[in-house]
PDB file of N, CA and C in Angstrom:
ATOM      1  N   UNK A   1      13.462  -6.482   2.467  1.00  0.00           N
ATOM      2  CA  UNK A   1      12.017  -6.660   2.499  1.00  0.00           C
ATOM      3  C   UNK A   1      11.368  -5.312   2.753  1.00  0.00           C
ATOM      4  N   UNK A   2       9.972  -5.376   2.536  1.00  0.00           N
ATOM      5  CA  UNK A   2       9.616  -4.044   2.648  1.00  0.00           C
ATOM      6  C   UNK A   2       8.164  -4.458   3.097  1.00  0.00           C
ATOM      7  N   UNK A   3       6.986  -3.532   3.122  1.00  0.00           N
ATOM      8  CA  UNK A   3       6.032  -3.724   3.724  1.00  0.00           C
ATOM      9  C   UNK A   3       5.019  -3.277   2.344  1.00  0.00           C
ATOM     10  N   UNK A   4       3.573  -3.737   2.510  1.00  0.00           N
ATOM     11  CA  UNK A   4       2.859  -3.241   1.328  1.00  0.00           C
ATOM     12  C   UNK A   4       1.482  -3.080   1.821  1.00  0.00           C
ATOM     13  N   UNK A   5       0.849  -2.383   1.383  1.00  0.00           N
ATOM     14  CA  UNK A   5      -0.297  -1.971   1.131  1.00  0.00           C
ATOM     15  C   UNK A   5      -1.212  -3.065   0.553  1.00  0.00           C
ATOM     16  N   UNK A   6      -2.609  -3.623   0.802  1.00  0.00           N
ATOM     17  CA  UNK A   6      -2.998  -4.284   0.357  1.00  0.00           C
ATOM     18  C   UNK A   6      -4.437  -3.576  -0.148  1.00  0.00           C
ATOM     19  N   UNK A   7      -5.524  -4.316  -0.240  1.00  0.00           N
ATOM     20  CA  UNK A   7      -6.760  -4.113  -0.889  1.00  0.00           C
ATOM     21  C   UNK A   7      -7.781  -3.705   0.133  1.00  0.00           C
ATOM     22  N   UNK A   8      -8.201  -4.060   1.190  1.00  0.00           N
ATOM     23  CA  UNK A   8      -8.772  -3.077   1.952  1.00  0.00           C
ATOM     24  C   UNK A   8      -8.377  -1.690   2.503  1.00  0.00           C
ATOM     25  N   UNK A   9      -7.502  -1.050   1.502  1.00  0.00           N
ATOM     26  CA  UNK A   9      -7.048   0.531   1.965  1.00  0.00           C
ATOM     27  C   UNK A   9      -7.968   0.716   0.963  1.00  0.00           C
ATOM     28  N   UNK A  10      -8.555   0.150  -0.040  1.00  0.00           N
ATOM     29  CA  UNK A  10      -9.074   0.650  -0.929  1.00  0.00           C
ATOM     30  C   UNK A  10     -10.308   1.224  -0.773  1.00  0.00           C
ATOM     31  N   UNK A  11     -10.328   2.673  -0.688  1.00  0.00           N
ATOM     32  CA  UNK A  11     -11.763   3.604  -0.756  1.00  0.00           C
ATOM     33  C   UNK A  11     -11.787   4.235   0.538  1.00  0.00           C
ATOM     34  N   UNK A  12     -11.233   3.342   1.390  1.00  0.00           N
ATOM     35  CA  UNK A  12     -10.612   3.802   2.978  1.00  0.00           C
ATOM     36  C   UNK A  12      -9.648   4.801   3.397  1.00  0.00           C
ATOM     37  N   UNK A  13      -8.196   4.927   2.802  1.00  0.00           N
ATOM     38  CA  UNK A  13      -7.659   5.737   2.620  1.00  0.00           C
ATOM     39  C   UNK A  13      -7.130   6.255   4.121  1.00  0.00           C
ATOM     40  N   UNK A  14      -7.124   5.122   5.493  1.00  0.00           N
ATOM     41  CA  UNK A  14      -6.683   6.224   6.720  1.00  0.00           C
ATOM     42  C   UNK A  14      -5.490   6.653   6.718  1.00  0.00           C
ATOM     43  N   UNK A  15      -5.059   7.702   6.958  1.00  0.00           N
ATOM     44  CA  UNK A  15      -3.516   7.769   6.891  1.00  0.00           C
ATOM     45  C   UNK A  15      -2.680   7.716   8.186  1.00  0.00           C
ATOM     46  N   UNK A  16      -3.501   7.042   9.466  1.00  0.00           N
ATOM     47  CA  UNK A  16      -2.771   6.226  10.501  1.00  0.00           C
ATOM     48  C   UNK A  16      -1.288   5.989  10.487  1.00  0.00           C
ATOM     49  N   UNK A  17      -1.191   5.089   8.939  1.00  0.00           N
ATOM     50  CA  UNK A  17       0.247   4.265   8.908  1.00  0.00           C
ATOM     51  C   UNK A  17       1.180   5.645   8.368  1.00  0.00           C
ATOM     52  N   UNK A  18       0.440   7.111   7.663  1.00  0.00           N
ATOM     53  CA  UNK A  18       1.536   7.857   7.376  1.00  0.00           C
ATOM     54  C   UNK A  18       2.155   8.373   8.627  1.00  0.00           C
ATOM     55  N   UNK A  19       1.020   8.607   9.714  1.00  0.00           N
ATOM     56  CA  UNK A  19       1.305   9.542  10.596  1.00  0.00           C
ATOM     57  C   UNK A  19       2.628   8.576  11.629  1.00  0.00           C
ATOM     58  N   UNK A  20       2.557   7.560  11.368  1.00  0.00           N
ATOM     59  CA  UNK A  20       3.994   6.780  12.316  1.00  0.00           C
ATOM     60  C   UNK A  20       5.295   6.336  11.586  1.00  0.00           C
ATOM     61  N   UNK A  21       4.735   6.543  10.388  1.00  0.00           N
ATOM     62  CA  UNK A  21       5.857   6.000   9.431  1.00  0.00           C
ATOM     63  C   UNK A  21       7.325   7.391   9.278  1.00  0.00           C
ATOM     64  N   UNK A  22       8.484   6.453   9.952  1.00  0.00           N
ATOM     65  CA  UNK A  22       9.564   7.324  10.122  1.00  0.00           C
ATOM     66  C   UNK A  22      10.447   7.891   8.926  1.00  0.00           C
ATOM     67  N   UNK A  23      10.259   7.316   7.703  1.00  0.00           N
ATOM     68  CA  UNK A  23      10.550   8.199   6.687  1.00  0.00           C
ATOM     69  C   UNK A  23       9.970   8.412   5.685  1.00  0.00           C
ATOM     70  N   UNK A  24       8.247   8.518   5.975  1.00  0.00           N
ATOM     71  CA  UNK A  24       7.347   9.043   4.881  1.00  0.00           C
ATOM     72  C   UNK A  24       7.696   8.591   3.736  1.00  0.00           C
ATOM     73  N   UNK A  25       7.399   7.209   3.656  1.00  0.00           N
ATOM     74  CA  UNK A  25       7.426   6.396   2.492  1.00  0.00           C
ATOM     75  C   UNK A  25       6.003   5.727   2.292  1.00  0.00           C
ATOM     76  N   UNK A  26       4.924   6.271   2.468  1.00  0.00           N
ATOM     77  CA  UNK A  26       3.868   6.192   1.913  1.00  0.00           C
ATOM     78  C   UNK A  26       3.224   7.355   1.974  1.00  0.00           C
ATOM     79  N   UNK A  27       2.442   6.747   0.593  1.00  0.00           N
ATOM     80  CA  UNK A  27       2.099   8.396  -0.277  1.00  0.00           C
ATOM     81  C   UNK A  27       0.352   8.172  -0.795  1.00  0.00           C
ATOM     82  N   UNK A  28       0.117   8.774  -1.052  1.00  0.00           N
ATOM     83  CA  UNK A  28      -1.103   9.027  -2.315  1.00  0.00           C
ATOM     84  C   UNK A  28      -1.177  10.230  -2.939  1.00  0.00           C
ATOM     85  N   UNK A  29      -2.032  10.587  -3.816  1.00  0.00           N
ATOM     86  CA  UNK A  29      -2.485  11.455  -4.392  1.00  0.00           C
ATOM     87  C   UNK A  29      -3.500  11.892  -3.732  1.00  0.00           C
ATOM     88  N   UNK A  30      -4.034  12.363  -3.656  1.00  0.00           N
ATOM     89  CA  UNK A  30      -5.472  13.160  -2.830  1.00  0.00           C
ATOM     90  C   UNK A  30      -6.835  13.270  -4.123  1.00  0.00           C
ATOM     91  N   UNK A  31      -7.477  13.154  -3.714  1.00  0.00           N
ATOM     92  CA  UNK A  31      -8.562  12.841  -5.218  1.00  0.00           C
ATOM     93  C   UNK A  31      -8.196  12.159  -6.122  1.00  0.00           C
ATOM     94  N   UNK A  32      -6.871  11.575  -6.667  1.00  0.00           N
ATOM     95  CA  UNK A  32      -6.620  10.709  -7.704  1.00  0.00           C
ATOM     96  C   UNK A  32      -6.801   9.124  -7.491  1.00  0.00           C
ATOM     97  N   UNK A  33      -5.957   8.759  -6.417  1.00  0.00           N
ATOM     98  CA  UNK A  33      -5.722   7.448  -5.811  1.00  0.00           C
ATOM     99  C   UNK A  33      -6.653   6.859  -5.116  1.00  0.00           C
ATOM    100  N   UNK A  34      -7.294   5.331  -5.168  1.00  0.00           N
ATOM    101  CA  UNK A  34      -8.153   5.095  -4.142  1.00  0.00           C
ATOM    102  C   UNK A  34      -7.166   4.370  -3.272  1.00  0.00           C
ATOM    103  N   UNK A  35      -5.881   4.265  -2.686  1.00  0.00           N
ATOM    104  CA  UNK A  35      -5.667   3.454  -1.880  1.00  0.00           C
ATOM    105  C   UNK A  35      -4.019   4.382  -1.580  1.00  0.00           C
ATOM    106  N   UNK A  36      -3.871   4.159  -0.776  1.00  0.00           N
ATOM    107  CA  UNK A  36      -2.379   4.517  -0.298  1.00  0.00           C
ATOM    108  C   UNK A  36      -1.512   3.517  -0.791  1.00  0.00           C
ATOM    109  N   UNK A  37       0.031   3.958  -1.120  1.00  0.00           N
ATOM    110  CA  UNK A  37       1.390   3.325  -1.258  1.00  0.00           C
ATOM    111  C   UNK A  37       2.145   3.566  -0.720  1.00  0.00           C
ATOM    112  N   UNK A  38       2.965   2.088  -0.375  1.00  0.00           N
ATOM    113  CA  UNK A  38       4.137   2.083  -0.021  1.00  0.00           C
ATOM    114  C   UNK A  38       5.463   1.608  -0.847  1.00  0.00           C
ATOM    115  N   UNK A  39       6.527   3.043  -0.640  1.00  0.00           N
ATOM    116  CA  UNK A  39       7.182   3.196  -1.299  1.00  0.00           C
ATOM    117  C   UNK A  39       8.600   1.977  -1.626  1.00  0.00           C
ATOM    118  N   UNK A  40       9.046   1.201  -2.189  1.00  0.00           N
ATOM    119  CA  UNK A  40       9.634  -0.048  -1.694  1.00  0.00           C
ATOM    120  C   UNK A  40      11.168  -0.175  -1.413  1.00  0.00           C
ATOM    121  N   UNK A  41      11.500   0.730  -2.092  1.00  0.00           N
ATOM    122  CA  UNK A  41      13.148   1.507  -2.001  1.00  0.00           C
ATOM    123  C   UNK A  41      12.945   2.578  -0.946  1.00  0.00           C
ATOM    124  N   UNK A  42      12.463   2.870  -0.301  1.00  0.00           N
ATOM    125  CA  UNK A  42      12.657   3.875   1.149  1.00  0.00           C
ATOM    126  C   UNK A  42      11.968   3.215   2.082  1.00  0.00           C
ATOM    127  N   UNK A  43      11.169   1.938   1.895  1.00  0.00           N
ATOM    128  CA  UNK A  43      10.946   1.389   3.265  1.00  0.00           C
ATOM    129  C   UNK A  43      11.681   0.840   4.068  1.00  0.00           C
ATOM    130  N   UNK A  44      12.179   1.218   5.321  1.00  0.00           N
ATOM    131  CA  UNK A  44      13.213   0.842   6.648  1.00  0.00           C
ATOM    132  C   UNK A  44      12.633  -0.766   7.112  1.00  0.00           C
ATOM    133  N   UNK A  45      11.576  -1.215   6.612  1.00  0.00           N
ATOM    134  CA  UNK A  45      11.041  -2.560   7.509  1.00  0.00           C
ATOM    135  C   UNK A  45      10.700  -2.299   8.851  1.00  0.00           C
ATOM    136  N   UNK A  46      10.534  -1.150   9.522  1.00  0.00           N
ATOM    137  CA  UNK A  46      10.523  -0.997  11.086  1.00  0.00           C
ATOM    138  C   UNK A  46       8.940  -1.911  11.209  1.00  0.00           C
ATOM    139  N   UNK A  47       8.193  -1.593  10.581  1.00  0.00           N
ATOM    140  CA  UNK A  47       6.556  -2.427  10.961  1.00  0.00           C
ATOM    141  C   UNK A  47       5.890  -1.468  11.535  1.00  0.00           C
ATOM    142  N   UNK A  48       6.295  -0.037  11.678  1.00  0.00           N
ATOM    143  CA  UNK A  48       5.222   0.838  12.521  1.00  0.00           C
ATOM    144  C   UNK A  48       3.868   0.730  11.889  1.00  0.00           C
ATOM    145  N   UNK A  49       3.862   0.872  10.742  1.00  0.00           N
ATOM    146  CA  UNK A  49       2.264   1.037   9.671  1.00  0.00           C
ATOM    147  C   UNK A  49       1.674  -0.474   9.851  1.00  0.00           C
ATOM    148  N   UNK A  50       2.064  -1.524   9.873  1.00  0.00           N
ATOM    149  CA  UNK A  50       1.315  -2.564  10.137  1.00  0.00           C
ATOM    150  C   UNK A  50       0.268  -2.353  11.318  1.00  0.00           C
ATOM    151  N   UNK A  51       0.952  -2.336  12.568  1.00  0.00           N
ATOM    152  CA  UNK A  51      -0.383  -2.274  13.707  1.00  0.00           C
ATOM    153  C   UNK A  51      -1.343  -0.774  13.817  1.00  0.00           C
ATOM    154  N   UNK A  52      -0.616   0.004  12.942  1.00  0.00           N
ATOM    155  CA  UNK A  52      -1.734   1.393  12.996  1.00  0.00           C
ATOM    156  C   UNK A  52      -2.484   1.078  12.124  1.00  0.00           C
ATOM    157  N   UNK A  53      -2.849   0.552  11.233  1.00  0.00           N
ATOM    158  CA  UNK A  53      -3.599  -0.001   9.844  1.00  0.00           C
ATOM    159  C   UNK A  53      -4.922   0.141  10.910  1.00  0.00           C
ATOM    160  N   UNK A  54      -5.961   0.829  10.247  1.00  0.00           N
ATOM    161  CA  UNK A  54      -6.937   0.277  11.032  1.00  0.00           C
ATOM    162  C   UNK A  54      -8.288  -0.877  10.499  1.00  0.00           C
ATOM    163  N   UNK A  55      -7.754  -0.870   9.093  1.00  0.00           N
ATOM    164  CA  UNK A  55      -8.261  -2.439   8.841  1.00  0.00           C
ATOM    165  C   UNK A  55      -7.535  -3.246   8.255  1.00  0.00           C
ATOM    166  N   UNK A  56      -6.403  -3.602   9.040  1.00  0.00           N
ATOM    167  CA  UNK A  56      -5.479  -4.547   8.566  1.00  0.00           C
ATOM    168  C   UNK A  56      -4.970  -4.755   7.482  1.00  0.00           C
ATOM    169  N   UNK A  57      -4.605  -3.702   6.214  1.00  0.00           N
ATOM    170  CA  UNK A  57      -4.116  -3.922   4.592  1.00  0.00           C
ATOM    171  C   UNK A  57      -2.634  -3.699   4.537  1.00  0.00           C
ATOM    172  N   UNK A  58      -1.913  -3.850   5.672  1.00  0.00           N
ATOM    173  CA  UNK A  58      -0.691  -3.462   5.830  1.00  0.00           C
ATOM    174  C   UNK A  58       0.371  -4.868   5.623  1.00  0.00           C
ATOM    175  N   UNK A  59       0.893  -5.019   4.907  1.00  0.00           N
ATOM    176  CA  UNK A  59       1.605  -6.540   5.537  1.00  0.00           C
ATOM    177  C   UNK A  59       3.432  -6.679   4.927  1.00  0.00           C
ATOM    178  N   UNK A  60       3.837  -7.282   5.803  1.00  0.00           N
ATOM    179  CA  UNK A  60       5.324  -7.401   5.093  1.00  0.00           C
ATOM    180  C   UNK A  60       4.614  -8.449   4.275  1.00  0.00           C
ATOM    181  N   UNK A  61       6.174  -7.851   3.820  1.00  0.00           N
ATOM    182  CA  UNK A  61       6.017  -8.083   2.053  1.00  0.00           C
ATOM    183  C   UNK A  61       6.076  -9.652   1.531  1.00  0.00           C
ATOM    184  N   UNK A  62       6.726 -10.455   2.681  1.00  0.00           N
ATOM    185  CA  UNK A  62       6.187 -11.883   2.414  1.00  0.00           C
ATOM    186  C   UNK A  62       5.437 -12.486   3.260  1.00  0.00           C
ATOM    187  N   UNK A  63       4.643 -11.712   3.720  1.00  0.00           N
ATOM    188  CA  UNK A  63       3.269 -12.561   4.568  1.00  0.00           C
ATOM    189  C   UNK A  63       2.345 -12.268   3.987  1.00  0.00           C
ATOM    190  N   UNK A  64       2.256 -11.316   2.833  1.00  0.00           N
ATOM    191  CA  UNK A  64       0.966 -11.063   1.970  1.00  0.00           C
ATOM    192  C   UNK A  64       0.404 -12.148   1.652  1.00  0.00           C
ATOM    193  N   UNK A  65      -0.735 -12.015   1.665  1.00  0.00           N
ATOM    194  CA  UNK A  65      -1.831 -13.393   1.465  1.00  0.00           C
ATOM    195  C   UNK A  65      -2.050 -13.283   0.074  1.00  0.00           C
ATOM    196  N   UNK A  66      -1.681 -14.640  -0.351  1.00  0.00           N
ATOM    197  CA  UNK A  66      -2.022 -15.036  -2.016  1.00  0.00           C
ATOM    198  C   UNK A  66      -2.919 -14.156  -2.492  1.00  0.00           C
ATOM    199  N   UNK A  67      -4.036 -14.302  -2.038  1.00  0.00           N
ATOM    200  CA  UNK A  67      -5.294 -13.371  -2.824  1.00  0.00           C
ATOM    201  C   UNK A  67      -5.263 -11.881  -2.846  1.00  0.00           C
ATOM    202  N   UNK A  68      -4.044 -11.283  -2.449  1.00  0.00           N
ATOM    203  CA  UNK A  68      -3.757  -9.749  -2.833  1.00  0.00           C
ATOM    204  C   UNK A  68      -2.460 -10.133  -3.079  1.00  0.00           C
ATOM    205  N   UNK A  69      -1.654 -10.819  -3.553  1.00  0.00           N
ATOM    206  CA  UNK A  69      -0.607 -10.886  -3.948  1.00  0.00           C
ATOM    207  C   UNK A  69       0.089  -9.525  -5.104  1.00  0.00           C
ATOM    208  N   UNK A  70      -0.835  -9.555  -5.740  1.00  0.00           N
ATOM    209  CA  UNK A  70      -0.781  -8.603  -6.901  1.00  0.00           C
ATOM    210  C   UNK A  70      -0.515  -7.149  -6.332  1.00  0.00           C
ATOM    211  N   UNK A  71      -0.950  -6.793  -5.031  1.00  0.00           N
ATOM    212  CA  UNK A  71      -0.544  -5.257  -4.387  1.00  0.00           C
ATOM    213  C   UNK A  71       0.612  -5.060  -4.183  1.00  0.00           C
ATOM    214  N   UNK A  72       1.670  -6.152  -4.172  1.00  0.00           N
ATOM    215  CA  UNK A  72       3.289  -6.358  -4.071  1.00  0.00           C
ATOM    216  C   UNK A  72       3.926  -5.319  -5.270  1.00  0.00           C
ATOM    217  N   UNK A  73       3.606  -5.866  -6.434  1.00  0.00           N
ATOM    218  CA  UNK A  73       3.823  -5.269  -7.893  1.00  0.00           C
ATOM    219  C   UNK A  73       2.775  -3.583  -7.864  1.00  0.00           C
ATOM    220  N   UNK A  74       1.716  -3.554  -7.464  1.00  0.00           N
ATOM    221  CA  UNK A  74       1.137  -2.438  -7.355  1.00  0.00           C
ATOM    222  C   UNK A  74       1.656  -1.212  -6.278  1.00  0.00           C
ATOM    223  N   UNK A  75       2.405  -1.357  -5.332  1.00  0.00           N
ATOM    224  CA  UNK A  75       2.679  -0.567  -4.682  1.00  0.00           C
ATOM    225  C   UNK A  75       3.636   0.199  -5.294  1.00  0.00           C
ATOM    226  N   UNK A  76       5.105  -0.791  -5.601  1.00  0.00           N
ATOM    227  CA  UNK A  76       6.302  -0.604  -6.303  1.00  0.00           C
ATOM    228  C   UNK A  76       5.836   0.023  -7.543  1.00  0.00           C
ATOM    229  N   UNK A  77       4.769  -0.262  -8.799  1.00  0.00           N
ATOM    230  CA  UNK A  77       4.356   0.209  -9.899  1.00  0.00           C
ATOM    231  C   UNK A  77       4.102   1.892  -9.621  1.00  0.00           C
ATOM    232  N   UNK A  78       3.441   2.137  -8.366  1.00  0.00           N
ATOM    233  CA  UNK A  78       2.627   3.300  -8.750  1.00  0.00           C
ATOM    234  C   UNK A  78       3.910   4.476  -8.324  1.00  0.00           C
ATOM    235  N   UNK A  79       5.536   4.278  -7.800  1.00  0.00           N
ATOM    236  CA  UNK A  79       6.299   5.147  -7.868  1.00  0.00           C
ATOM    237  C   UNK A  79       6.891   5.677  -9.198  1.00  0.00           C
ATOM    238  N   UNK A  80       6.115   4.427 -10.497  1.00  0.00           N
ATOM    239  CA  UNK A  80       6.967   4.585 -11.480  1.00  0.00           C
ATOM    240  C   UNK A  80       6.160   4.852 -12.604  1.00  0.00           C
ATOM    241  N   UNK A  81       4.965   4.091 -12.618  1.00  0.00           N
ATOM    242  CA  UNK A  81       3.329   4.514 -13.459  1.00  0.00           C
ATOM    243  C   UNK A  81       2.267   4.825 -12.938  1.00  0.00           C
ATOM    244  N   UNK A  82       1.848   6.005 -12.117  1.00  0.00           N
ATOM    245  CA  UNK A  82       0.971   5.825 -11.229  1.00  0.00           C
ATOM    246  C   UNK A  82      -0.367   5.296 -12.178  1.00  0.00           C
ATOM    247  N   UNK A  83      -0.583   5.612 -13.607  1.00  0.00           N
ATOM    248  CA  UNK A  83      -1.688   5.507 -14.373  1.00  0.00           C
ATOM    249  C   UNK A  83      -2.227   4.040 -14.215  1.00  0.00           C
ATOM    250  N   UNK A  84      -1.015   3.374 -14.845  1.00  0.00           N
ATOM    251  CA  UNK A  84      -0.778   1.576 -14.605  1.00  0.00           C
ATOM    252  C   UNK A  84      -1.154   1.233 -13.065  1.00  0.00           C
ATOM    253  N   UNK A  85      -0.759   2.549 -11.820  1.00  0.00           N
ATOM    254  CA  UNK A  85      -0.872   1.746 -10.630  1.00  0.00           C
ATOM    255  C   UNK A  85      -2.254   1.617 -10.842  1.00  0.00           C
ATOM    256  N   UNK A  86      -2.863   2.476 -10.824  1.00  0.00           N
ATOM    257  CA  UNK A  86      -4.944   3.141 -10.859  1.00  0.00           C
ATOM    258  C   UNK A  86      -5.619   2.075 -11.517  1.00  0.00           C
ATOM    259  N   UNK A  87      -5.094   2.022 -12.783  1.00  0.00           N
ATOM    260  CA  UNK A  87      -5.632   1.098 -13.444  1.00  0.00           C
ATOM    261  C   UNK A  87      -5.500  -0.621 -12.462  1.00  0.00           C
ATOM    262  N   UNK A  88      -4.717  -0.691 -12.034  1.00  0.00           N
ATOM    263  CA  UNK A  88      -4.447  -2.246 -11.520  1.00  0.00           C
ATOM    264  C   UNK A  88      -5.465  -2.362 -10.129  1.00  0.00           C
ATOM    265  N   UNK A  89      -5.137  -1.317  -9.685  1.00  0.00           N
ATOM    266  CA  UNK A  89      -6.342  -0.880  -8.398  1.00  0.00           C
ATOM    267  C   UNK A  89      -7.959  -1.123  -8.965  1.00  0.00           C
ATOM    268  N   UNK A  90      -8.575  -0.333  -9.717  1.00  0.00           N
ATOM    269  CA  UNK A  90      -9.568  -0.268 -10.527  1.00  0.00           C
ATOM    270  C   UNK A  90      -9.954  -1.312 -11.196  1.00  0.00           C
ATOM    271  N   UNK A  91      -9.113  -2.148 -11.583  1.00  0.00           N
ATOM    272  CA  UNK A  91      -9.391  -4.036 -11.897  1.00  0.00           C
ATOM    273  C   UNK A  91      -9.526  -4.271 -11.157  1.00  0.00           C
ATOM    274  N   UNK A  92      -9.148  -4.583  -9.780  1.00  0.00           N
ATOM    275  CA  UNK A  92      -8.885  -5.403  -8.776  1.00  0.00           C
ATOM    276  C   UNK A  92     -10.544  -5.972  -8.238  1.00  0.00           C
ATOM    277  N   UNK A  93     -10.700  -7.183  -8.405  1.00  0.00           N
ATOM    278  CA  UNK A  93     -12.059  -7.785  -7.846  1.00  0.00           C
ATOM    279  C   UNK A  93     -11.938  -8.687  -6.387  1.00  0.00           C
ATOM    280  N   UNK A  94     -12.282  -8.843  -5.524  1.00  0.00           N
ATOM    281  CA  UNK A  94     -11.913  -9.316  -4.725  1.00  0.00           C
ATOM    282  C   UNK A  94     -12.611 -10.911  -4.806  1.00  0.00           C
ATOM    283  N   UNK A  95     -11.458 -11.819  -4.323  1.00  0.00           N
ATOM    284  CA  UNK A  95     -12.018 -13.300  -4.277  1.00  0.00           C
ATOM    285  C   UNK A  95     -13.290 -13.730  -3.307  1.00  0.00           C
TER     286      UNK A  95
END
């Protein structure tokens, strides 16, 4: 299991969860990205980035709430398309 990034990082961007996270497995781009990722093959599961979140978009990876479900596939996407990640971010409407 791994942990993910959800939809209120979006435009927010704190990097709280980088500064505790023990093997810098979340990333962004700096001017490119509106939201931070987490990386899904180097996440340890420890949970440090969950309670530093400072508006709660942090979640293991099966407690994600249906209505951001889609940030599961977006986190994992943007190590491999970041274009596809942007784009999926940039759709994203909230319920």
């Amino acid at each position: 299991m791994t942990y993910v990034i959800t939809a209120p990082c979006i435009d927010v961007q704190d990097q709280a969860c980088v500064e505790v996270c023990p093997v810098d497995c979340i990333h962004f781009d700096e001017g490119e990205d509106k939201m931070l990722y987490i990386n899904p093959d180097e996440c340890i599961d420890c949970g440090a980035c969950e309670p530093a979140c400072p508006v709660s978009a942090i979640y293991a990876e099966d407690d994600v709430p249906g209505d951001v479900a889609q940030f599961k596939s977006i986190n994992a996407t943007w190590y491999s398309d970041k274009p596809a990640a942007r784009a999926a971010v940039a759709a994203f409407k909230p319920s």
